[in-house]
Protein backbone atom coordinates (compact mmCIF):
# COMPACT_ATOMS: atom_id res chain seq x y z
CA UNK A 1 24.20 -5.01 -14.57
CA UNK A 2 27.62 -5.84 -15.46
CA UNK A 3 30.62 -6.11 -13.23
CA UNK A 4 32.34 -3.00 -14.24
CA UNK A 5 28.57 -1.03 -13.56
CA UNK A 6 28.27 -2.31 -10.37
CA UNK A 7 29.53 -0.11 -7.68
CA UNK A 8 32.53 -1.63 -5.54
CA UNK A 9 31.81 -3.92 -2.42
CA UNK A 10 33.41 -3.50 1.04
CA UNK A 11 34.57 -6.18 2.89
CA UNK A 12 35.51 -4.59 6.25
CA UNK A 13 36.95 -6.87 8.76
CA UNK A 14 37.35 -5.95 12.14
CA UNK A 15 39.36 -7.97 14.68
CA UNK A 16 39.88 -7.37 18.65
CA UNK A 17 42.91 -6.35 20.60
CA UNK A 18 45.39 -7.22 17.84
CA UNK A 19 48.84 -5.48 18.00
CA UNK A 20 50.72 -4.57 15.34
CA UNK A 21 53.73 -6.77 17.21
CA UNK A 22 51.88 -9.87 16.69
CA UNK A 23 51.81 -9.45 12.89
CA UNK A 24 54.84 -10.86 10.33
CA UNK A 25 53.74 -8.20 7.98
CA UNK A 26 54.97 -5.93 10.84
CA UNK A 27 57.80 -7.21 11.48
CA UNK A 28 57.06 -10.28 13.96
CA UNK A 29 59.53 -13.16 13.03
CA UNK A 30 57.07 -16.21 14.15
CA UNK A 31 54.90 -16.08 10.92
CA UNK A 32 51.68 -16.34 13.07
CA UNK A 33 49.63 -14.68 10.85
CA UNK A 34 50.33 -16.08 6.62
CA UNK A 35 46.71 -15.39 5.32
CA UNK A 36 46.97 -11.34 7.26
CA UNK A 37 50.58 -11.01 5.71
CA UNK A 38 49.06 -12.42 2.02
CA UNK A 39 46.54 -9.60 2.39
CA UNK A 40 49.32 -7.12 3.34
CA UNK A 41 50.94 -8.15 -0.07
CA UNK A 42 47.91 -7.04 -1.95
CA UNK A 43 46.93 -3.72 0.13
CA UNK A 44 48.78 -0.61 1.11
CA UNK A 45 49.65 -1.10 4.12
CA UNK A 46 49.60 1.95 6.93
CA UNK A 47 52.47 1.68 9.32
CA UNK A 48 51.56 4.25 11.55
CA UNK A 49 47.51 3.92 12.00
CA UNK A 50 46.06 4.83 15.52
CA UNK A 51 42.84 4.14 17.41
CA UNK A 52 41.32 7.05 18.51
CA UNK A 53 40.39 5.30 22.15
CA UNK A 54 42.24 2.30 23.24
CA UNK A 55 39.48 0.45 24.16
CA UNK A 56 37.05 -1.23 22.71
CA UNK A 57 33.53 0.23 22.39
CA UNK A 58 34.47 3.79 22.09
CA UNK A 59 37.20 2.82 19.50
CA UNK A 60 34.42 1.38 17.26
CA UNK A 61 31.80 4.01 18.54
CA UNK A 62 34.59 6.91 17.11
CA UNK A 63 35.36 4.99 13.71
CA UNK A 64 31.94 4.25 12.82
CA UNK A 65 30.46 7.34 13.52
CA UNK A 66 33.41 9.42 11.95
CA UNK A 67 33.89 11.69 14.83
CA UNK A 68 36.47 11.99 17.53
CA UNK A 69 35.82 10.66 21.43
CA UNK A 70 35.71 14.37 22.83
CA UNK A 71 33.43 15.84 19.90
CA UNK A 72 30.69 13.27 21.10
CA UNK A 73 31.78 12.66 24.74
CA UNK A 74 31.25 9.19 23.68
CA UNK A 75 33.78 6.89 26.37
CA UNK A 76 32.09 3.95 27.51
CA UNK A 77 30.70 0.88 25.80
CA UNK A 78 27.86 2.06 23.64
CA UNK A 79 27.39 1.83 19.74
CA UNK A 80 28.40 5.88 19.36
CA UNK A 81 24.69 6.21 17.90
CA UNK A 82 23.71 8.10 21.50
CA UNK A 83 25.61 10.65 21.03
CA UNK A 84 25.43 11.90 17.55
CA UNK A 85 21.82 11.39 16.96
CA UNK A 86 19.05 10.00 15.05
CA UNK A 87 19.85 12.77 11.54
CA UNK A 88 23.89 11.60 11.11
CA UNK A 89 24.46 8.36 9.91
CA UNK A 90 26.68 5.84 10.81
CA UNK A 91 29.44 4.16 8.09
CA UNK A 92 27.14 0.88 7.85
CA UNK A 93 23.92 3.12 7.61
CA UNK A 94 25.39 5.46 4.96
CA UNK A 95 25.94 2.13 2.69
CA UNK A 96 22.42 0.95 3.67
CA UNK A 97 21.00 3.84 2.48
CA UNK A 98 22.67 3.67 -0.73
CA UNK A 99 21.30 0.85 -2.00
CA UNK A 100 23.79 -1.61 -0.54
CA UNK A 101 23.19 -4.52 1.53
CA UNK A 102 24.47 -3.94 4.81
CA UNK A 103 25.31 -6.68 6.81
CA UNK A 104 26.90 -7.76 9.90
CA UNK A 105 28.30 -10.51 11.48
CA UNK A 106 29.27 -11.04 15.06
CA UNK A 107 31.43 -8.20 17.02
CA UNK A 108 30.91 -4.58 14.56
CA UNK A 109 29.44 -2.15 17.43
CA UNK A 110 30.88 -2.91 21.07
CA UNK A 111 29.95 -6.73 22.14
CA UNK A 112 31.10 -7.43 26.00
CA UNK A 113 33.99 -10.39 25.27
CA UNK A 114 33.31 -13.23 26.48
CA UNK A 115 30.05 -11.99 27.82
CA UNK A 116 28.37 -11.55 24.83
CA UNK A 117 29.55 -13.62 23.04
CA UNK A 118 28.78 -16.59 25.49
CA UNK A 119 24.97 -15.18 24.92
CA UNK A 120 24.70 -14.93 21.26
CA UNK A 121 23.24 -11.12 22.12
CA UNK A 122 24.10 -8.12 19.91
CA UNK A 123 25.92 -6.23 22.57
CA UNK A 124 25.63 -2.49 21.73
CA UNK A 125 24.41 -2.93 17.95
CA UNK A 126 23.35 -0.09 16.22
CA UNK A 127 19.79 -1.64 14.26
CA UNK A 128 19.64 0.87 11.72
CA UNK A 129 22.84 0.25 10.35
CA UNK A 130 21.90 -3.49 8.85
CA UNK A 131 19.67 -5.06 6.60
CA UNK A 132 21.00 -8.10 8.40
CA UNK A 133 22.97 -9.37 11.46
CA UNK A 134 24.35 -12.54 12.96
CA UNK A 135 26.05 -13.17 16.26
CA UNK A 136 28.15 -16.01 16.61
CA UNK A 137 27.95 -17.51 20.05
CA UNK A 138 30.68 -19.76 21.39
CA UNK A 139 31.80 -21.38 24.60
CA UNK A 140 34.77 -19.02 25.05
CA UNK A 141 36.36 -19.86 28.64
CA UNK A 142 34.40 -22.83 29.35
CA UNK A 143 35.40 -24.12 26.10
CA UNK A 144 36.29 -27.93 26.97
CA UNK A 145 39.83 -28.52 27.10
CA UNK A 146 43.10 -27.65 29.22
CA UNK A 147 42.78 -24.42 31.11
CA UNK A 148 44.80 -21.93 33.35
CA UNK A 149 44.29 -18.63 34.34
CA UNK A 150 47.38 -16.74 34.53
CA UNK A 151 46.54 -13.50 36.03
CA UNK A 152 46.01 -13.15 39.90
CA UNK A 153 47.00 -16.22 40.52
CA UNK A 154 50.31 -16.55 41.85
CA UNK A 155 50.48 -19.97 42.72
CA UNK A 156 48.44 -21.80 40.25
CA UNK A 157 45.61 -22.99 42.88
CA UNK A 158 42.67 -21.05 40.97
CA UNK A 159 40.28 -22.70 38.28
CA UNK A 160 39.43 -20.46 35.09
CA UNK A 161 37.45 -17.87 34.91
CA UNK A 162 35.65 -15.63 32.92
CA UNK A 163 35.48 -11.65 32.61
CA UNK A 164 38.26 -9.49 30.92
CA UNK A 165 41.18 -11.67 32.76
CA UNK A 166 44.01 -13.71 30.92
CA UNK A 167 42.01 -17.06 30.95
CA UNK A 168 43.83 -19.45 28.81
CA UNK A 169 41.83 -22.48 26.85
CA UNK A 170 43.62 -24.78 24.83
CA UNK A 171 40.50 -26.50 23.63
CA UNK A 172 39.20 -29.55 22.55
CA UNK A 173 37.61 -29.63 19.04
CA UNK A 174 37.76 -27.86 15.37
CA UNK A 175 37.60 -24.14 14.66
CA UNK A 176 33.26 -23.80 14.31
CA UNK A 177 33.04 -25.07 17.74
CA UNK A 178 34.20 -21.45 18.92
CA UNK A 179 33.04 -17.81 17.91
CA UNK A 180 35.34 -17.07 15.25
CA UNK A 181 34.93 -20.10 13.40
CA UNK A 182 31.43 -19.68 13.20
CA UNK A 183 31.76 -16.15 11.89
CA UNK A 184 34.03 -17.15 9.23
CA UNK A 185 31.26 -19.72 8.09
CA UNK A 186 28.68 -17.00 7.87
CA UNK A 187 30.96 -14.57 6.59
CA UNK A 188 31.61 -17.10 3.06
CA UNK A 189 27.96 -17.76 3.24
CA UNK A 190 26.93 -13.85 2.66
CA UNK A 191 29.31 -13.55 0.01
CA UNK A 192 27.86 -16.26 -1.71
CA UNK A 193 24.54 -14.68 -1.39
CA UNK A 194 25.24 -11.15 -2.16
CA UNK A 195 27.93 -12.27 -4.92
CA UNK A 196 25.65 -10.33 -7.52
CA UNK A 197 24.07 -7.45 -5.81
CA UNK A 198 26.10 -4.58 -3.99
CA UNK A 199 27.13 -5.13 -0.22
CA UNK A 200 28.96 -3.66 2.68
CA UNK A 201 30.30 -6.82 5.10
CA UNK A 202 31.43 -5.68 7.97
CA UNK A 203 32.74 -9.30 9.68
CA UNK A 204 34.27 -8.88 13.67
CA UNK A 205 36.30 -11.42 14.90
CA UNK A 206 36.57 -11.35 18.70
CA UNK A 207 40.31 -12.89 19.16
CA UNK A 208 42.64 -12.28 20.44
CA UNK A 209 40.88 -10.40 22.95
CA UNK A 210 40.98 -12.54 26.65
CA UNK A 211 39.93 -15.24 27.01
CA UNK A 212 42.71 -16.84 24.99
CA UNK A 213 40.70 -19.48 23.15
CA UNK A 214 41.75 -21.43 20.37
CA UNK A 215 41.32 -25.41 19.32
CA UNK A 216 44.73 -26.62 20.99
CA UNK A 217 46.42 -27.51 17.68
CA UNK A 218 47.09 -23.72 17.44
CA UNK A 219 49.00 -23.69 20.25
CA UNK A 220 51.57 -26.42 19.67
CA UNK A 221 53.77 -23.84 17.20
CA UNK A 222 54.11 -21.27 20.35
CA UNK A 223 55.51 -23.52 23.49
CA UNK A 224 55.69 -21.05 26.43
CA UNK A 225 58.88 -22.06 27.08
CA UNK A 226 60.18 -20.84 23.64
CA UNK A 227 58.72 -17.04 24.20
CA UNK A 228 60.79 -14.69 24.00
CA UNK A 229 59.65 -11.37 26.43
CA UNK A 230 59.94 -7.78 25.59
CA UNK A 231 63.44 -6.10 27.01
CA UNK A 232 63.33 -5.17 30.82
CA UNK A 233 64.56 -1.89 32.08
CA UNK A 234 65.23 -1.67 35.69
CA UNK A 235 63.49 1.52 37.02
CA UNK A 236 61.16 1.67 33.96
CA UNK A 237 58.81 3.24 35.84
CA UNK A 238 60.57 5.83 38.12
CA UNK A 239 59.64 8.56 35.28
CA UNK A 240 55.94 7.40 34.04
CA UNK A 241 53.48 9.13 35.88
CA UNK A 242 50.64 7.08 38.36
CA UNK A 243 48.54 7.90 35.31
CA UNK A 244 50.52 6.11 32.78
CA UNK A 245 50.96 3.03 34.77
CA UNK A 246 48.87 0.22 33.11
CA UNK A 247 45.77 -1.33 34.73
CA UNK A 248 47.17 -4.63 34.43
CA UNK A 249 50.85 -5.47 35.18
CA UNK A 250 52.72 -8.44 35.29
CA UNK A 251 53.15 -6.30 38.95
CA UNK A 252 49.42 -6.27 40.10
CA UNK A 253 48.53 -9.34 37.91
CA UNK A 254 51.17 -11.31 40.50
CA UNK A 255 52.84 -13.08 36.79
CA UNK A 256 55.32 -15.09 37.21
CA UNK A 257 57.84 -15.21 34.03
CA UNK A 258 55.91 -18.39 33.30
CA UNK A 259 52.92 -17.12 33.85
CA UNK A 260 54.04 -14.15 31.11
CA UNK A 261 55.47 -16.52 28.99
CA UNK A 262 51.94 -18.79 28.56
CA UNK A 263 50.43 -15.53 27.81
CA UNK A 264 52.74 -14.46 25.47
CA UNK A 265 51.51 -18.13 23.64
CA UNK A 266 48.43 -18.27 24.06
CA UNK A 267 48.31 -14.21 22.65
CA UNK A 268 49.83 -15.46 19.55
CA UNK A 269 47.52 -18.85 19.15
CA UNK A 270 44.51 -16.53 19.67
CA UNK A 271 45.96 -14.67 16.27
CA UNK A 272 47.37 -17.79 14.51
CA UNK A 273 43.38 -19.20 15.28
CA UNK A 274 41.90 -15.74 13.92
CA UNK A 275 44.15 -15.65 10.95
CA UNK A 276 42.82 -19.07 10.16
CA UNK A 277 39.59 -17.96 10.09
CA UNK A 278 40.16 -14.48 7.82
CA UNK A 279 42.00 -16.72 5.28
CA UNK A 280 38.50 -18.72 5.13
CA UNK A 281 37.05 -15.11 3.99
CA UNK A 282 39.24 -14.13 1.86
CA UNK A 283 39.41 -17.58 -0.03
CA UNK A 284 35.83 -16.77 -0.75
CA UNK A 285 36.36 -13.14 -2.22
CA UNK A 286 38.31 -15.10 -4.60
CA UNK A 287 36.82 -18.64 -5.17
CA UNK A 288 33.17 -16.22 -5.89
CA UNK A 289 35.06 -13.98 -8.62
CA UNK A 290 34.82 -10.97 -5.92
CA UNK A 291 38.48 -10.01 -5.51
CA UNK A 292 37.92 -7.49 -8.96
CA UNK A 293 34.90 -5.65 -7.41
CA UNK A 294 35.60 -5.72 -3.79
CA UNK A 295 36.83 -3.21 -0.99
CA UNK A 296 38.98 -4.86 1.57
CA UNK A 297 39.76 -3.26 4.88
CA UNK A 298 41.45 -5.24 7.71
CA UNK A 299 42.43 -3.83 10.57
CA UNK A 300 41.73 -3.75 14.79
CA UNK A 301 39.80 -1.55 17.33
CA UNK A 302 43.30 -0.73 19.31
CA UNK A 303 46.33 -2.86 20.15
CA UNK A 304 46.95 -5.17 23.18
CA UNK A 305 50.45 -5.00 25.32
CA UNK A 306 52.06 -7.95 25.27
CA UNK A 307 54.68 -7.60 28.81
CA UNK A 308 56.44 -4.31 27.04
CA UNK A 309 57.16 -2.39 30.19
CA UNK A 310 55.24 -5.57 32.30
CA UNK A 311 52.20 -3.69 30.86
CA UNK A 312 49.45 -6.34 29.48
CA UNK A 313 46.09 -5.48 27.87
CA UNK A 314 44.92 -1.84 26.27
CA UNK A 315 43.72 1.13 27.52
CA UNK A 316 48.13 2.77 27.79
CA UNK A 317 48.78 5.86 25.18
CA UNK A 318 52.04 3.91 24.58
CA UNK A 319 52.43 2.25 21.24
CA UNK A 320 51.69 -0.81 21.39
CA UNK A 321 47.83 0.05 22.81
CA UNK A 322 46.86 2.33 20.37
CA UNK A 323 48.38 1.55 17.11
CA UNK A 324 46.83 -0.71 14.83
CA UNK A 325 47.19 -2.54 12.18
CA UNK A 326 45.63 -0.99 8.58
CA UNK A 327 45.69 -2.56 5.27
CA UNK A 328 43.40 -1.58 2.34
CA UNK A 329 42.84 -3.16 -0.90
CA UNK A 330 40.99 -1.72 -3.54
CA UNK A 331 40.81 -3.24 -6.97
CA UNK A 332 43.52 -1.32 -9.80
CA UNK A 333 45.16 0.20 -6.85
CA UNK A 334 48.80 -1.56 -6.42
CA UNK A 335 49.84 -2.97 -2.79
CA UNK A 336 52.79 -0.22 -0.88
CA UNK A 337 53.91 0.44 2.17
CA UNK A 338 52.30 3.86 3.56
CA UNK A 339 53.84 6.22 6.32
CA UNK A 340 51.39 9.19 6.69
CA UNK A 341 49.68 8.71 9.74
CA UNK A 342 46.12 7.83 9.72
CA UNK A 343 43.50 7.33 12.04
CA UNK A 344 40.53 4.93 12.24
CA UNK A 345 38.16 7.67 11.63
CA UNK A 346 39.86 8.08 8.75
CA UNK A 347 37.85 4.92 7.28
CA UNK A 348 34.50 6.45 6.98
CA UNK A 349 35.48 9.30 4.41
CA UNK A 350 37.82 6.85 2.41
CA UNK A 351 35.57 4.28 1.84
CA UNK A 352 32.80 6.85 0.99
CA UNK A 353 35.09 8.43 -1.16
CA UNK A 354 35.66 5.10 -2.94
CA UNK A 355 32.16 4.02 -3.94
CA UNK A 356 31.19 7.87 -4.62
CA UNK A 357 28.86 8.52 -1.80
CA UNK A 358 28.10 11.32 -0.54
CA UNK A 359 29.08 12.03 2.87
CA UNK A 360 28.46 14.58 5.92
CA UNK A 361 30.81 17.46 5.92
CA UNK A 362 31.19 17.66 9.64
CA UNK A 363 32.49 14.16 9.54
CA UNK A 364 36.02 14.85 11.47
CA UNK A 365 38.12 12.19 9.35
CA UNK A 366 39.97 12.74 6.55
CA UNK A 367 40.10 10.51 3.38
CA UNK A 368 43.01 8.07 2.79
CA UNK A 369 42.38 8.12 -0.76
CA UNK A 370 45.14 10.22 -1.67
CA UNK A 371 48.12 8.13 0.09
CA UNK A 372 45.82 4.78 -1.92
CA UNK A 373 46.55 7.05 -4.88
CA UNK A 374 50.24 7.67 -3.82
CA UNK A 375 51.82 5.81 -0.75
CA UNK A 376 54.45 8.59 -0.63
CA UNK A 377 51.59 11.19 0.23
CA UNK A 378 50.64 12.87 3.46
CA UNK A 379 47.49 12.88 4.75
CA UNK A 380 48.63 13.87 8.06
CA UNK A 381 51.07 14.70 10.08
CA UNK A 382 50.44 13.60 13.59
CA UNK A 383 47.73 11.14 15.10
CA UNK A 384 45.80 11.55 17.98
CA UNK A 385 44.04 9.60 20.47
CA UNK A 386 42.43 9.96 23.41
CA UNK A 387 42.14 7.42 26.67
CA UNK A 388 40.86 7.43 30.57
CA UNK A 389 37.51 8.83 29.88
CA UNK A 390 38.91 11.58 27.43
CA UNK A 391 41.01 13.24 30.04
CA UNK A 392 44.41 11.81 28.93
CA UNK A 393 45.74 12.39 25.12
CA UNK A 394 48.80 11.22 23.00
CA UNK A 395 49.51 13.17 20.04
CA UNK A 396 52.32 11.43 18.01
CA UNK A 397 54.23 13.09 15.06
CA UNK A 398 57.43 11.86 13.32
CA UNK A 399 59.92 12.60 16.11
CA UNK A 400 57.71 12.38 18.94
CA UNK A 401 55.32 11.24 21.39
CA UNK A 402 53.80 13.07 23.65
CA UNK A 403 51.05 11.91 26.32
CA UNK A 404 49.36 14.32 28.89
CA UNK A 405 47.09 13.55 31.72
CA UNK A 406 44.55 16.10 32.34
CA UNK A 407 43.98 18.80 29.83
CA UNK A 408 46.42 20.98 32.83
CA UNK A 409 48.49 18.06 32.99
CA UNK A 410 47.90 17.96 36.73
CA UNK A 411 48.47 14.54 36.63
CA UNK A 412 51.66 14.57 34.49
CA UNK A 413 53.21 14.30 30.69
CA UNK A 414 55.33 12.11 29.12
CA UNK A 415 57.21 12.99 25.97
CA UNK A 416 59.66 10.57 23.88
CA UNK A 417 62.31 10.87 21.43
CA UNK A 418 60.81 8.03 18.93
CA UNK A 419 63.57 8.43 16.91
CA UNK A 420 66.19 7.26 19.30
CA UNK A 421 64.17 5.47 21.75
CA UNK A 422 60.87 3.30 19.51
CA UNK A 423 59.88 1.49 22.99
CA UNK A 424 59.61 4.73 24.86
CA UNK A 425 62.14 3.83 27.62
CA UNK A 426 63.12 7.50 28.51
CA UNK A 427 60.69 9.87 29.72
CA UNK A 428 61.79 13.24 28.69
CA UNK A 429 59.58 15.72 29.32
CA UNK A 430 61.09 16.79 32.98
CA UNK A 431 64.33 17.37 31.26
CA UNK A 432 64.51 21.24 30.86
CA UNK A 433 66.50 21.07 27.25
CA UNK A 434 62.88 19.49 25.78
CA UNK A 435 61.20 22.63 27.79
CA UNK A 436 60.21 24.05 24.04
CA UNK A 437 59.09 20.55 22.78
CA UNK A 438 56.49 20.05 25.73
CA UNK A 439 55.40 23.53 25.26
CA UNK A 440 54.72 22.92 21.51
CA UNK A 441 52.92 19.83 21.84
CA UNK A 442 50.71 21.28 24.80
CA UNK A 443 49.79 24.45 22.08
CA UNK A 444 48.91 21.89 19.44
CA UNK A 445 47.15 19.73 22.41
CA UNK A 446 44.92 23.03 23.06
CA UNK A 447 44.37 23.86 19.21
CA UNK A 448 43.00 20.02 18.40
CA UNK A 449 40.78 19.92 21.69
CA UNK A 450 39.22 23.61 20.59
CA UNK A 451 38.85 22.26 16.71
CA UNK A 452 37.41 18.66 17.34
CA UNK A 453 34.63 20.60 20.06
CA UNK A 454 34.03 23.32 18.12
CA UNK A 455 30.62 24.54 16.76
CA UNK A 456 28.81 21.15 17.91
CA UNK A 457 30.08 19.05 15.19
CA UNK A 458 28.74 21.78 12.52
CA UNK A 459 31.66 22.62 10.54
CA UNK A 460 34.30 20.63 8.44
CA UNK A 461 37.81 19.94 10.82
CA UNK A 462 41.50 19.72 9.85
CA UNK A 463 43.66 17.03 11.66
């Protein structure tokens, strides 16, 4: 079969906890991530993408399966299989069952980080959606090497630790000593293999999700005592609602503006180490005379606050939790900026679309093909995304964003002008001269919860 028979590959590469602020391509001066922005150069690239569920498993559960948190009641850390069933098939199981090669390597379906991943287990894999599947184990906070933990620990006195805290690990050693490394390795090695048959890759990188672990030579561009913080707002908080305050503060996590400052670094070595390790893979696209035939999705599960409002981690509505990064390269198509929002659901029927498979109807994204077609397009015209069990929702359109807690907003909204106000300093929704705003976002709130739970997943939705 030649080349031009063969139906397209897909290269879909996953990382964890990446903001959009860590990123050059998005406007981050440190140029921490060269081989991401030389992809972002060949791709459109979406500049307002959302996770459906700041978090990670039912982030991946939603995109994978095609259907929104509250259609499946799918919250927690499973694979998203569970809840739709044995007849509708997953994004790596559709390909499978196409006559592709579906493969995975290390964190696809939810993996526990660093738990997992100190295990070499498969976490909350879905079997049926591989032919194959690797894990890539590493030593993640025991990593040998320098190491603080700067998070609880106010005065310095603890050791390191491991579980979802800001461990830092400047470590001894070369990249393949850690996870990422050695799914980089395996990732070249597949494409090598499957260079002349059809495959879907689907390669997870697990930085920079805590612990911040990276060979030490990736931390000597980022010296804490360079990093710049986010701006500080006295009173930021006097109009958030309990709800919207972040699980982990530089407040509860006892920081000290050192402490946020090593975090800050060692964030941004955990990317410059993962960037490292996706310019590996895409040398190989290349070097194995792929880059013609070949898919290419990059993007994350959610984003990760970096001290913006002394917020840390995931799991906020604000921006810089649940956008993510999105670039897609298909072969003929030329590289653009996009501005229709998209969602990560949104993958599923695109890359379907693509390779001309046929697809479930119920499936509740919508196809990006048309903005791939023409960046200028619309696909939609507001994101949504879901958080705290599926009881608190953001829906975000060009002027606005607008976050309830509890579907009666018992526990409170928060609505901001993004026009004027990007980092979401002023909470307006109290202010009676936005009374018709709030009132128009809580009818479109009511209209998208009725659509995505309607008819148990049995008819085609809108966005």
């Amino acid at each position: 079969m030649s080349e031009k028979e063969k139906p397209m590959n897909v290269l879909f590469i996953i990382v964890d906890d990446l903001t959009t602020t860590a990123l050059s391509c998005y406007g981050n001066d440190l140029k921490i991530s060269p081989n991401i922005d030389k992809l972002a150069q060949e791709s459109v690239l979406y500049t307002r993408a959302y996770s459906q569920y700041p978090v990670c498993g039912p982030s991946r559960a939603s995109m994978l399966s095609g259907y929104y948190p509250n259609a499946t009641t799918t919250y927690g850390y499973v694979s998203g299989r569970e809840n739709i069933g044995p007849d509708r098939k997953m994004l790596p199981e559709l390909f499978k069952e196409n006559g592709y090669v579906s493969a995975r390597v290390s964190k696809i379906y939810h993996m526990g980080v660093p738990g997992d991943i100190e295990k070499g287990s498969d976490g909350k894999d879905d079997p049926a959606s591989w032919n194959e599947k690797f894990n890539s184990p590493g030593p993640e906070w025991k990593a040998k090497g320098e190491g603080e933990l700067v998070q609880g620990n106010p005065d310095g006195a603890l050791p390191v630790k491991g579980g979802n805290v800001m461990t830092i690990a400047k470590a001894e050693g070369d990249d393949l000593i850690h996870s990422d490394g050695k799914t980089a390795k395996k990732a070249v090695e597949l494409l090598k293999k499957y260079r002349d048959t059809s495959f879907f890759l689907a390669v997870g990188f697990v930085r920079p999700h805590v612990p911040f672990v990276a060979p030490k030579t990736y931390f000597e561009p980022y010296p804490y005592e360079g990093m710049e913080l986010p701006k500080k707002v006295k009173g930021d908080w006097d109009d958030i609602p309990e709800r919207g305050i972040n699980y982990v503060t530089s407040v509860n996590g006892k920081m000290s503006l050192e402490q946020q400052k090593k975090a800050l670094s060692a964030y941004y070595a955990s990317v410059s180490y993962m960037d490292a390790q996706v310019g590996k893979v895409l040398d190989a696209v290349k070097t194995e005379g792929l880059d013609e035939n070949t898919i290419v999705i990059f993007t994350s599960d959610h984003g990760f606050h970096l001290d913006e409002h002394d917020f840390w981690m995931k799991v906020s509505l604000h921006e810089e939790s649940v956008q993510v990064p999105l670039l897609i390269k298909v072969p003929g198509k030329e590289a653009a900026v996009c501005h229709s929002f998209a969602e990560l659901i949104d993958l599923y029927p695109t890359l379907a679309e693509l390779t001309q498979i046929k697809h479930s109807p119920t499936l509740q994204g919508k196809s990006l093909v048309k903005s791939l077609n023409d960046p200028t397009s619309e696909v939609r015209d507001m994101a949504f995304s879901v958080s705290q069990g599926g009881k608190s929702f953001l829906l975000r359109n060009d002027d606005w964003a607008f976050i309830q807690y509890d579907e009666d907003a018992a526990s409170g909204i928060e609505l901001y002008d993004m026009n004027k106000d990007p980092k979401q300093y002023t909470n307006l929704a109290k202010n009676p001269v936005y009374g018709d705003t709030v009132a128009f976002f809580q009818t479109k709130l009511k209209e998208k919860l009725e659509a995505v739970r309607t008819n148990d997943l049995e008819i085609e939705y809108g966005g």
